[in-house]
Protein backbone atom coordinates (compact mmCIF):
# COMPACT_ATOMS: atom_id res chain seq x y z
CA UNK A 1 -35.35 -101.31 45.74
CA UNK A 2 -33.50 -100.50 43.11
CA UNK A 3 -31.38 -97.80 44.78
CA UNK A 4 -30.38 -100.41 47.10
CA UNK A 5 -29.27 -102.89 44.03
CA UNK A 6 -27.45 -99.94 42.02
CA UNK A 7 -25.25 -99.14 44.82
CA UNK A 8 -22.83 -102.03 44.99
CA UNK A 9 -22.35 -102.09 41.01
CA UNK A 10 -21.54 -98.56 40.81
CA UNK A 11 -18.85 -99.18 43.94
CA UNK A 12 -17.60 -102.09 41.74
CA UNK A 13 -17.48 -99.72 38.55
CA UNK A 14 -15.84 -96.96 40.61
CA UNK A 15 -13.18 -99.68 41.86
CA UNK A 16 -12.35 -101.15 38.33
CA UNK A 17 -12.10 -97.40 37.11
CA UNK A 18 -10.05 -96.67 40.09
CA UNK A 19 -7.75 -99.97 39.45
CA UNK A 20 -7.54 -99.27 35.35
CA UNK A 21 -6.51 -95.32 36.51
CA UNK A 22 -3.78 -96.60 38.75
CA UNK A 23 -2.60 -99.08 36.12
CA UNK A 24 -2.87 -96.65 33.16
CA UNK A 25 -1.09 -93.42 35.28
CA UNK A 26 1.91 -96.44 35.76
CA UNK A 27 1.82 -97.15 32.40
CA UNK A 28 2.37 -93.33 31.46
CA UNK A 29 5.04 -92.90 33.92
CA UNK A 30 6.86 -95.39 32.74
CA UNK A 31 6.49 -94.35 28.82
CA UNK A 32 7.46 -90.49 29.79
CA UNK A 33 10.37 -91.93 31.39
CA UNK A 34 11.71 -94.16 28.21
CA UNK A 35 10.83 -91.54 25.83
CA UNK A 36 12.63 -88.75 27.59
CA UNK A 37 15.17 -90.97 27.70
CA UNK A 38 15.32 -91.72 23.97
CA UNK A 39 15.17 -88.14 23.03
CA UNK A 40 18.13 -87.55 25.65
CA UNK A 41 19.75 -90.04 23.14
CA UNK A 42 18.86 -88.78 19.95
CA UNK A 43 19.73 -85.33 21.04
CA UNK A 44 23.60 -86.70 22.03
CA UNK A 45 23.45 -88.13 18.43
CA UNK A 46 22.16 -85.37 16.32
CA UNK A 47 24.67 -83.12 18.24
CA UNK A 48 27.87 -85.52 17.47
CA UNK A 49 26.73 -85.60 14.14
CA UNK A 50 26.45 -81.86 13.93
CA UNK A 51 29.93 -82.05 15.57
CA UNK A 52 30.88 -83.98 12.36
CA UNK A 53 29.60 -81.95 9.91
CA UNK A 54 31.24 -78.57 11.09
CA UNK A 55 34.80 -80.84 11.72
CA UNK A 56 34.57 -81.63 8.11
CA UNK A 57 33.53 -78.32 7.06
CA UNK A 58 36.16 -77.25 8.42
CA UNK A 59 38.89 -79.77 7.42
CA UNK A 60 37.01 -79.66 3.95
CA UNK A 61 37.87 -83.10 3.87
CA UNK A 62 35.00 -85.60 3.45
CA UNK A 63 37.05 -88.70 2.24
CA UNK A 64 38.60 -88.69 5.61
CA UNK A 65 35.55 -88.86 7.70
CA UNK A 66 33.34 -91.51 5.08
CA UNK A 67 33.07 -94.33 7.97
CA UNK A 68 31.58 -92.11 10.20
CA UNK A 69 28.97 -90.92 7.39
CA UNK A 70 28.20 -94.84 6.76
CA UNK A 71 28.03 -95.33 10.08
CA UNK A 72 25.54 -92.13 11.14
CA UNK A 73 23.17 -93.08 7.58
CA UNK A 74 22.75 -96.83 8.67
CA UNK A 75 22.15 -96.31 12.43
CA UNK A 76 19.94 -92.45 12.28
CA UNK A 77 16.73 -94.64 10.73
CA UNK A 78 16.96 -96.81 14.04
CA UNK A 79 17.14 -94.36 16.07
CA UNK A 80 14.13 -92.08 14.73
CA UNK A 81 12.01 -95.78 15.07
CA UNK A 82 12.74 -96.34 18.60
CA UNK A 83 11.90 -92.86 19.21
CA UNK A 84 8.68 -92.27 17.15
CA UNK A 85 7.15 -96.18 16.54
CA UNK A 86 7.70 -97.17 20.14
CA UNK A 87 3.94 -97.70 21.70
CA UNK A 88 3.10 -98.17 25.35
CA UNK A 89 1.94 -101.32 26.86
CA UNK A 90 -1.62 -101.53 27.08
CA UNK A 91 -3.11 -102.25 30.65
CA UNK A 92 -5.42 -105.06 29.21
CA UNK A 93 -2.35 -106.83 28.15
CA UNK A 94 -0.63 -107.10 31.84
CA UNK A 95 -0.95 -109.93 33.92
């Protein structure tokens, strides 16, 4: 008797498992995608900055290229955040 009754729930629990897998494997996709994406990006910025530093070396000329320097020190720490803080939606959350 109990066979029989033990049958149907562990369908059910293999079809929420089943369900949570397919939403969870989406879920990764999509956060592989965004972070390859955002180190694509912060690979373009650390080599223009790179660019900047040997240009300067170079020129020896730091005075000329100070905007840039403000501009790479107050936009670098939002750049490492997206990258390293972001977190992936949970499947619990979705609707």
């Amino acid at each position: 008797m109990t066979n029989e009754v033990e049958k149907p729930m562990q369908s059910e629990a293999l079809k929420f498992c089943l369900e949570e897998y397919k939403v969870l494997s989406s879920d990764i996709q999509s956060r592989v995608t965004l972070q390859h994406g955002l180190l694509n990006f912060q690979f373009l910025f650390i080599g223009a900055f790179v660019a900047l530093l040997a240009t300067m070396l170079r020129d020896g000329s730091v005075s000329k290229y100070q905007n840039q320097l403000e501009f790479i020190a107050l936009i670098a720490p939002i750049i490492f955040s997206m990258f390293v803080l972001w977190r992936p939606r949970f499947s619990w959350t979705r609707k």
